[in-house]
Protein backbone atom coordinates (compact mmCIF):
# COMPACT_ATOMS: atom_id res chain seq x y z
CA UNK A 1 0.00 0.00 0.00
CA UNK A 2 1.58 3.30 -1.05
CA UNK A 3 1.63 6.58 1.28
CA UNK A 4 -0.94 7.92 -0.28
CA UNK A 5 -3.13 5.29 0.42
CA UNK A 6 -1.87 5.10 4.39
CA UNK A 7 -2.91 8.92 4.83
CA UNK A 8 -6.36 8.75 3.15
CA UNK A 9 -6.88 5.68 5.11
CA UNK A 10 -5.25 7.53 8.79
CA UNK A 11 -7.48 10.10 8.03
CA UNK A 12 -10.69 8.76 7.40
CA UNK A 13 -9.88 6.97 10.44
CA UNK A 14 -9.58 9.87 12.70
CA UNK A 15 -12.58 11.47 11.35
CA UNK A 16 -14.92 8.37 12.00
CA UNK A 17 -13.47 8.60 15.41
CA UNK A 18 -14.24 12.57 15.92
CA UNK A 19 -17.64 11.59 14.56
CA UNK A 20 -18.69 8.61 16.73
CA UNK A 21 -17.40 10.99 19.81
CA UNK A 22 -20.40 13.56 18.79
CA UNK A 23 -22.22 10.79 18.05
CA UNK A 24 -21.57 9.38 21.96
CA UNK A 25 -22.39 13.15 23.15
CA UNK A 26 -23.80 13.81 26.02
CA UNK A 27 -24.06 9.81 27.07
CA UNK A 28 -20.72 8.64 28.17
CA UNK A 29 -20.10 10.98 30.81
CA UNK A 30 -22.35 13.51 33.04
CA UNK A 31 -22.32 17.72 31.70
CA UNK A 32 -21.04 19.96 34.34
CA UNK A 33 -22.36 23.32 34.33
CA UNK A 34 -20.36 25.76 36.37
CA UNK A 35 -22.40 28.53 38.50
CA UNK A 36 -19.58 31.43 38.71
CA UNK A 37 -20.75 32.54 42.64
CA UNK A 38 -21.94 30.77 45.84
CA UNK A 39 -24.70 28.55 46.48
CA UNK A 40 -27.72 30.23 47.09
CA UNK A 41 -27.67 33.12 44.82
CA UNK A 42 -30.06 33.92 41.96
CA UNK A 43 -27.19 31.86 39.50
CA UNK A 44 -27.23 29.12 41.21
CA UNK A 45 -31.60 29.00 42.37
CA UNK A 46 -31.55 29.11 38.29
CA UNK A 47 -29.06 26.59 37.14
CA UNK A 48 -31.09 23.99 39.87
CA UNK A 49 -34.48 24.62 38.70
CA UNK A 50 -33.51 23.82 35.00
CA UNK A 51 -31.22 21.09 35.75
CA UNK A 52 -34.12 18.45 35.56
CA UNK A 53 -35.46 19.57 32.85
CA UNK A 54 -31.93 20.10 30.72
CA UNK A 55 -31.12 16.56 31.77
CA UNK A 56 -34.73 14.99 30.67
CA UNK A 57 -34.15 16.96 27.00
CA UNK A 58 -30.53 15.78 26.46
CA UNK A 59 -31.09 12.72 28.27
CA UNK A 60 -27.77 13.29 30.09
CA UNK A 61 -27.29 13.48 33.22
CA UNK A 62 -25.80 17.01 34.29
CA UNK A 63 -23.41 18.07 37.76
CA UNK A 64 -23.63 21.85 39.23
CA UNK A 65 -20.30 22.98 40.03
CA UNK A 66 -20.14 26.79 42.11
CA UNK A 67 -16.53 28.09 41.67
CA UNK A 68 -17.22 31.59 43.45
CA UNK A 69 -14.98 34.07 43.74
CA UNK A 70 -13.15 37.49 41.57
CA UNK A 71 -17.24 38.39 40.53
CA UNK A 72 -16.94 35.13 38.08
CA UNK A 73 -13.52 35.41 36.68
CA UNK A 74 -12.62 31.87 38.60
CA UNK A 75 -15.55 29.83 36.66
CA UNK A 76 -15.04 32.09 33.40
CA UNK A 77 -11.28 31.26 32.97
CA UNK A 78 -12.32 27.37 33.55
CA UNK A 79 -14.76 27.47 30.78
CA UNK A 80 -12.50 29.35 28.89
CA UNK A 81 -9.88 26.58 29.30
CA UNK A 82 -12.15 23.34 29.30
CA UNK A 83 -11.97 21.11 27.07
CA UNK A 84 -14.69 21.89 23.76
CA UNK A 85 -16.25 18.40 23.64
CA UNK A 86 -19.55 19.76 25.04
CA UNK A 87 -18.81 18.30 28.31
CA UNK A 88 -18.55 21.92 30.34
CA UNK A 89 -20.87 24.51 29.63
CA UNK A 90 -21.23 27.52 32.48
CA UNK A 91 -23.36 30.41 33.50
CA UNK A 92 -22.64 34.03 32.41
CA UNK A 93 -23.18 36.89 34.17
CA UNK A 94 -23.65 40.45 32.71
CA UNK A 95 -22.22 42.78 34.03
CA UNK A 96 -19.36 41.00 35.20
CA UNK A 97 -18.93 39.32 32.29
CA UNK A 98 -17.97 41.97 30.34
CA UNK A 99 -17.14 44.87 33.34
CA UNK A 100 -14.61 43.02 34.41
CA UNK A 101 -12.97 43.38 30.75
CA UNK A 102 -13.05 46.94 31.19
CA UNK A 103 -11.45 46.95 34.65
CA UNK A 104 -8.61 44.12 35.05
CA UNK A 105 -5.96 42.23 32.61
CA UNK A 106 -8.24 38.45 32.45
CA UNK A 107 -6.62 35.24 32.89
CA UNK A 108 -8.53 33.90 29.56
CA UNK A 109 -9.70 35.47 26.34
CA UNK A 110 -13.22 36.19 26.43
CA UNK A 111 -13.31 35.40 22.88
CA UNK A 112 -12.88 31.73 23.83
CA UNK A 113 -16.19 32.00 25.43
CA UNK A 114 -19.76 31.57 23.23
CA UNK A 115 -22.63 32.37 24.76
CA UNK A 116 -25.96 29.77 24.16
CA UNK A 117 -28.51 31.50 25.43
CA UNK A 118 -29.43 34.42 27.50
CA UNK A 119 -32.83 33.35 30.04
CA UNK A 120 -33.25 35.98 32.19
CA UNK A 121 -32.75 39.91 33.01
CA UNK A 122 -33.41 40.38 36.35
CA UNK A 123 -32.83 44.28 38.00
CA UNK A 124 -30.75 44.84 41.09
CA UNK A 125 -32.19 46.70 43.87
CA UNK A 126 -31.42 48.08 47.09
CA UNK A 127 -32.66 45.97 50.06
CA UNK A 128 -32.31 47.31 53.90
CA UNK A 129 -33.04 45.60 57.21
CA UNK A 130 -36.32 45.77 57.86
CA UNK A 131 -35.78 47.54 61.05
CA UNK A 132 -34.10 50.34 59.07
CA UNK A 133 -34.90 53.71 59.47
CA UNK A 134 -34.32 54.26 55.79
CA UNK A 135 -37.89 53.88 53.60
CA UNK A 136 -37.35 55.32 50.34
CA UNK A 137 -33.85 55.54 47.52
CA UNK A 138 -34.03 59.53 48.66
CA UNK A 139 -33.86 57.96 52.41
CA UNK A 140 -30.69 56.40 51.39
CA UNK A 141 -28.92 59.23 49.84
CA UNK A 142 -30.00 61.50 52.22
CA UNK A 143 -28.01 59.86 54.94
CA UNK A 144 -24.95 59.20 52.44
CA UNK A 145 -24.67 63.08 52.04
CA UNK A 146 -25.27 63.63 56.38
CA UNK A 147 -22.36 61.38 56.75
CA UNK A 148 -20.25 61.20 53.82
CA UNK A 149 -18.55 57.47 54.10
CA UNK A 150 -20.44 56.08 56.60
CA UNK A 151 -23.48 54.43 54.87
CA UNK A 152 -22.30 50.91 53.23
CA UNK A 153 -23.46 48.90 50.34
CA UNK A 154 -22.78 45.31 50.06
CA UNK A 155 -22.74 43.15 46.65
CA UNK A 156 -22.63 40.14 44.99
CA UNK A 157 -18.76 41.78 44.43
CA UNK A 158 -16.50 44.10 42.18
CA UNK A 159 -18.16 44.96 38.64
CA UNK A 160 -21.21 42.91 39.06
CA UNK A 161 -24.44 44.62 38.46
CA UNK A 162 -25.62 45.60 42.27
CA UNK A 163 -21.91 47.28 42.73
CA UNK A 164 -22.31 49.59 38.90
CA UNK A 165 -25.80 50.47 39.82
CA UNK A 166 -24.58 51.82 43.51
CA UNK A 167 -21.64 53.67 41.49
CA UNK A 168 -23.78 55.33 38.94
CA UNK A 169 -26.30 56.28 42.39
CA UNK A 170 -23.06 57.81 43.66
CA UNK A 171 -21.93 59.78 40.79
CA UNK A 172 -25.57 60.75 40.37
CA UNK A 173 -26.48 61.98 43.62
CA UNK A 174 -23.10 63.34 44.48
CA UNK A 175 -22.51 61.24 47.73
CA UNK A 176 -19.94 58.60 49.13
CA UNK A 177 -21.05 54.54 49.18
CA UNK A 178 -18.91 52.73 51.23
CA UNK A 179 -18.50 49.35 48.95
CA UNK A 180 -18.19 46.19 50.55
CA UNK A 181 -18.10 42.91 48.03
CA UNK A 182 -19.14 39.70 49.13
CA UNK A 183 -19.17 36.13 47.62
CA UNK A 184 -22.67 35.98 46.10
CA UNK A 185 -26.31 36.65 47.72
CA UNK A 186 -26.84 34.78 50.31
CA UNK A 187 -23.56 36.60 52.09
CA UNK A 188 -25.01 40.07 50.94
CA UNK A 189 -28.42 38.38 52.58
CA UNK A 190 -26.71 37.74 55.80
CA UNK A 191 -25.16 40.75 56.02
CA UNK A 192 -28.19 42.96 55.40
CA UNK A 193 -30.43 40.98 57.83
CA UNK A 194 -27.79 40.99 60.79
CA UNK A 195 -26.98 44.95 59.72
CA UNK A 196 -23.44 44.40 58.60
CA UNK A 197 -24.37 46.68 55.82
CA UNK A 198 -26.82 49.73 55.39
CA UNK A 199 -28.16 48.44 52.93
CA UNK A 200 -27.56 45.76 49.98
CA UNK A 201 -27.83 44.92 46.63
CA UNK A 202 -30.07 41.82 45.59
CA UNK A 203 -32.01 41.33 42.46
CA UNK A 204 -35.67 41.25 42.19
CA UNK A 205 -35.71 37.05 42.14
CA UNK A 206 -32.96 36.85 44.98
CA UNK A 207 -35.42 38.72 46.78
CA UNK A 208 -38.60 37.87 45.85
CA UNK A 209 -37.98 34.10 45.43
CA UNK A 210 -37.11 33.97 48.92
CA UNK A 211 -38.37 34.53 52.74
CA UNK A 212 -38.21 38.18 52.78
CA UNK A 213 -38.68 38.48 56.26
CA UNK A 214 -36.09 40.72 58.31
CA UNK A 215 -35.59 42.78 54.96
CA UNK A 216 -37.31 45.45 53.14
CA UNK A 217 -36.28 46.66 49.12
CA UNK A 218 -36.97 50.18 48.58
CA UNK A 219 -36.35 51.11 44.93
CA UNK A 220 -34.96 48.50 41.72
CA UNK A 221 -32.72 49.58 39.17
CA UNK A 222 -35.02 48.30 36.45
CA UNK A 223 -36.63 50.44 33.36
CA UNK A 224 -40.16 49.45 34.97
CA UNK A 225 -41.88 48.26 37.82
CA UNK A 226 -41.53 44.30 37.83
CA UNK A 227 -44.43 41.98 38.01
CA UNK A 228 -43.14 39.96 40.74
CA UNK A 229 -42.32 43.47 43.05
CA UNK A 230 -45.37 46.04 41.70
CA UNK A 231 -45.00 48.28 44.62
CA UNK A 232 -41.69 48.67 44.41
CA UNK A 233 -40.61 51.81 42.82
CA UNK A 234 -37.92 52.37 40.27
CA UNK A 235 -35.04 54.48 40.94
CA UNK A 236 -36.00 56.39 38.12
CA UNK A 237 -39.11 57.01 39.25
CA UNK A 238 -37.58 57.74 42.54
CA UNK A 239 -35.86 60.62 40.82
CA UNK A 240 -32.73 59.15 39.84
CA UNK A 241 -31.37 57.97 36.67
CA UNK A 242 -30.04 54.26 36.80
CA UNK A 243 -30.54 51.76 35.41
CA UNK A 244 -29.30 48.23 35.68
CA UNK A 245 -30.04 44.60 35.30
CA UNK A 246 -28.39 41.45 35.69
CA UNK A 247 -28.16 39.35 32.52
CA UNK A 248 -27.91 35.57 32.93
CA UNK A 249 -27.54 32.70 30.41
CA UNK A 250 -25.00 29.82 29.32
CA UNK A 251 -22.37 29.74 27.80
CA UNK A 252 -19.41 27.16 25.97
CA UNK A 253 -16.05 27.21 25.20
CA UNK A 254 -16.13 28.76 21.59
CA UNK A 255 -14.65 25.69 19.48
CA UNK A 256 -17.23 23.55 21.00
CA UNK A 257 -18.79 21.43 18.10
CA UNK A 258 -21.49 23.34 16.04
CA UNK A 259 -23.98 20.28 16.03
CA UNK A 260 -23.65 19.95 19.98
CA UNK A 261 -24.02 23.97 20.23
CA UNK A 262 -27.33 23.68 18.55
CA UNK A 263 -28.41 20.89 20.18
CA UNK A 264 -27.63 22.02 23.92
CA UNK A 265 -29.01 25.50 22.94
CA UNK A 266 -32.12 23.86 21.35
CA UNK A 267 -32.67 22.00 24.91
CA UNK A 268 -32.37 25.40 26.73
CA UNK A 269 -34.98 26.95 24.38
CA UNK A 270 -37.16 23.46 25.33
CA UNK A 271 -36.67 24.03 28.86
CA UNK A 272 -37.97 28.00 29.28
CA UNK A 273 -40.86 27.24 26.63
CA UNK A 274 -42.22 24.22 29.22
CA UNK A 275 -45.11 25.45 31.03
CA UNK A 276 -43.89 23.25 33.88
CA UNK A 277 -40.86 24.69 34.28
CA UNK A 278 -41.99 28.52 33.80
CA UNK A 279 -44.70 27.52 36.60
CA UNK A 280 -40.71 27.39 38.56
CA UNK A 281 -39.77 30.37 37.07
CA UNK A 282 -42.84 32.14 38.98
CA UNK A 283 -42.53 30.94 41.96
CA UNK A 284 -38.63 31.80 41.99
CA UNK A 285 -39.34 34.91 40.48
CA UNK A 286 -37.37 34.76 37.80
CA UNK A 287 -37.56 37.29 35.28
CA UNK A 288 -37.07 35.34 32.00
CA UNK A 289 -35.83 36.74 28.97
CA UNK A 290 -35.01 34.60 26.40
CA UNK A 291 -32.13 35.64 23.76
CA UNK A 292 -30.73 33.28 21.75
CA UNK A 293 -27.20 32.74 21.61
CA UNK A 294 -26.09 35.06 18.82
CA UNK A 295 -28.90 37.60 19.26
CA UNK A 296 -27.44 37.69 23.10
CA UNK A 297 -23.86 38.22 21.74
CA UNK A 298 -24.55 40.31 18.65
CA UNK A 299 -25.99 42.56 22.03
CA UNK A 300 -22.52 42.19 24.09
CA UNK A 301 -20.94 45.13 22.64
CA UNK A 302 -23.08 47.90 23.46
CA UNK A 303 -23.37 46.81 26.69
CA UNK A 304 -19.05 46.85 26.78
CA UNK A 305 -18.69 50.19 25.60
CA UNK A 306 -21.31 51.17 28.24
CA UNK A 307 -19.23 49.34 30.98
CA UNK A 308 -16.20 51.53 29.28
CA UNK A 309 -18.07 54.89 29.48
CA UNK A 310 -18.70 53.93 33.22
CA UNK A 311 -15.46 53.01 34.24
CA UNK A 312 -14.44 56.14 32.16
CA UNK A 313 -16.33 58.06 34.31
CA UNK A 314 -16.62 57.02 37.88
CA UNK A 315 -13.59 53.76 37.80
CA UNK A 316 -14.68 51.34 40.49
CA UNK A 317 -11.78 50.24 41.53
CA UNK A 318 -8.32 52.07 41.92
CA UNK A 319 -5.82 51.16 39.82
């Protein structure tokens, strides 16, 4: 047999190979999905109530990993390094996702990362013990101006949505927010309830999906009142222009095979469309907002160079 022959052969070997292993996909081995901040949180609530459902559409079985920690940068570089086989998929965050290109040299190219599918956009808000003294957003930054420094906010951590909305506040209202990052929710939850913090940031499903005794949110950072929260007011409406929203979906590591892609994103699209598992969504108070995977990133860059004109502005960390 000449050489010819031996690499035609060596190579239709190899691809029957790469083909039966997309064939195998997602049998031989469970999916781990990666939740980028502590159990508990809104991310992780999220990534539990559709893991039944993911798992009875692929017919996999799937594993929840939480690697918390740098507002997401710990999960994002292991996606960003994992292996594409369609074998590790994670959550995203916005704004971390991208604000945390605008404000730090990453230990992985965001590039490497594609994003699936967005499901929800849920608006942070500013929760305070229940006990407080503080009713209203104009409560808040009244006592930020009496004593400049002494009235503390804490977040899910640096460059995620609660801590840019508290910045903007800042800049807007011409007062000083102590910052204090934590871990994920449920440490921003303790620390509200046992008055750690002033006051804290939590979005509308962190709140409202849980016991909201101890705690009371006076104003959300969303464009409109939410369903879940109607008597909540917006800070816009409470006379102050911000606006922000956390953005959560999946995403892969970009070379991941375009047949499993469409497959896992098709399962996604299954899952929020199943009356049984949007009867979940309710009760968790989860704002869905379905984007498809290239809708969601064809969206990324605005949202960056909005992140840039922020950090342009008001930087929210020193350098």
């Amino acid at each position: 047999m000449n050489i010819s022959k031996i690499t035609v052969l060596a190579a239709g070997t190899i691809l029957a190979a790469a083909g039966s292993a997309h064939a195998e996909w997602p049998n031989d081995r469970p999916i781990q999905m990666i939740v980028a901040f502590a159990p508990g949180g809104s991310t992780d609530v999220m990534a539990r109530a559709m893991e039944p459902f993911l798992e009875k559409e692929l017919g996999a079985d799937i594993v929840i990993e939480n690697r918390p920690g740098a507002s997401g940068e710990i999960a994002y570089t292991a996606l960003a390094k994992a292996k594409p086989d369609g074998y590790t998929f994670s959550y995203i965050n916005t704004p971390g996702f991208l604000s945390m290109q605008v404000q730090r040299k990453l230990g992985y190219d965001p590039k490497t990362i594609k994003p699936i599918a967005r499901i929800v956009d849920d608006p942070a808000a500013v929760v305070v013990p229940e006990g407080s003294d503080i009713k209203t957003l104009g409560d808040f930054v009244a006592a930020a101006k009496a004593k400049p420094g002494a009235v503390s906010f804490g977040s899910s951590g640096i460059g995620t949505d609660d801590h840019l909305a508290i910045i903007i506040l800042g800049a807007a209202a011409g007062v000083q927010i102590t910052h204090i990052p934590f871990n994920g929710a449920g440490e921003t939850r303790t620390a509200i309830l046992g008055s750690q913090v002033t006051g804290g940031g939590l979005n509308i499903s962190e709140f409202a999906g849980n016991d909201t005794s101890g705690l009371r949110m006076i104003a959300q950072f969303g464009n409109e009142r939410s369903k879940q929260l109607p008597d909540v007011p917006t800070a816009i409406e409470s006379g102050f222009d911000v606006e922000m929203t956390s953005e959560r979906g999946i995403a892969a590591p970009s070379q991941i095979p375009e047949e499993i892609s469409e497959r896992f994103a098709a399962a996604v699209k299954a899952t929020i469309d199943n009356p049984e598992f949007q009867k979940q969504a309710e009760k968790l108070a989860l704002p869905l907002a379905y984007l498809s995977g290239p809708d969601w990133e064809k969206a990324m860059p605005a949202r960056l160079a909005r992140f840039q004109k922020i950090w342009d502005q008001t930087p929210w960390v020193q350098q």
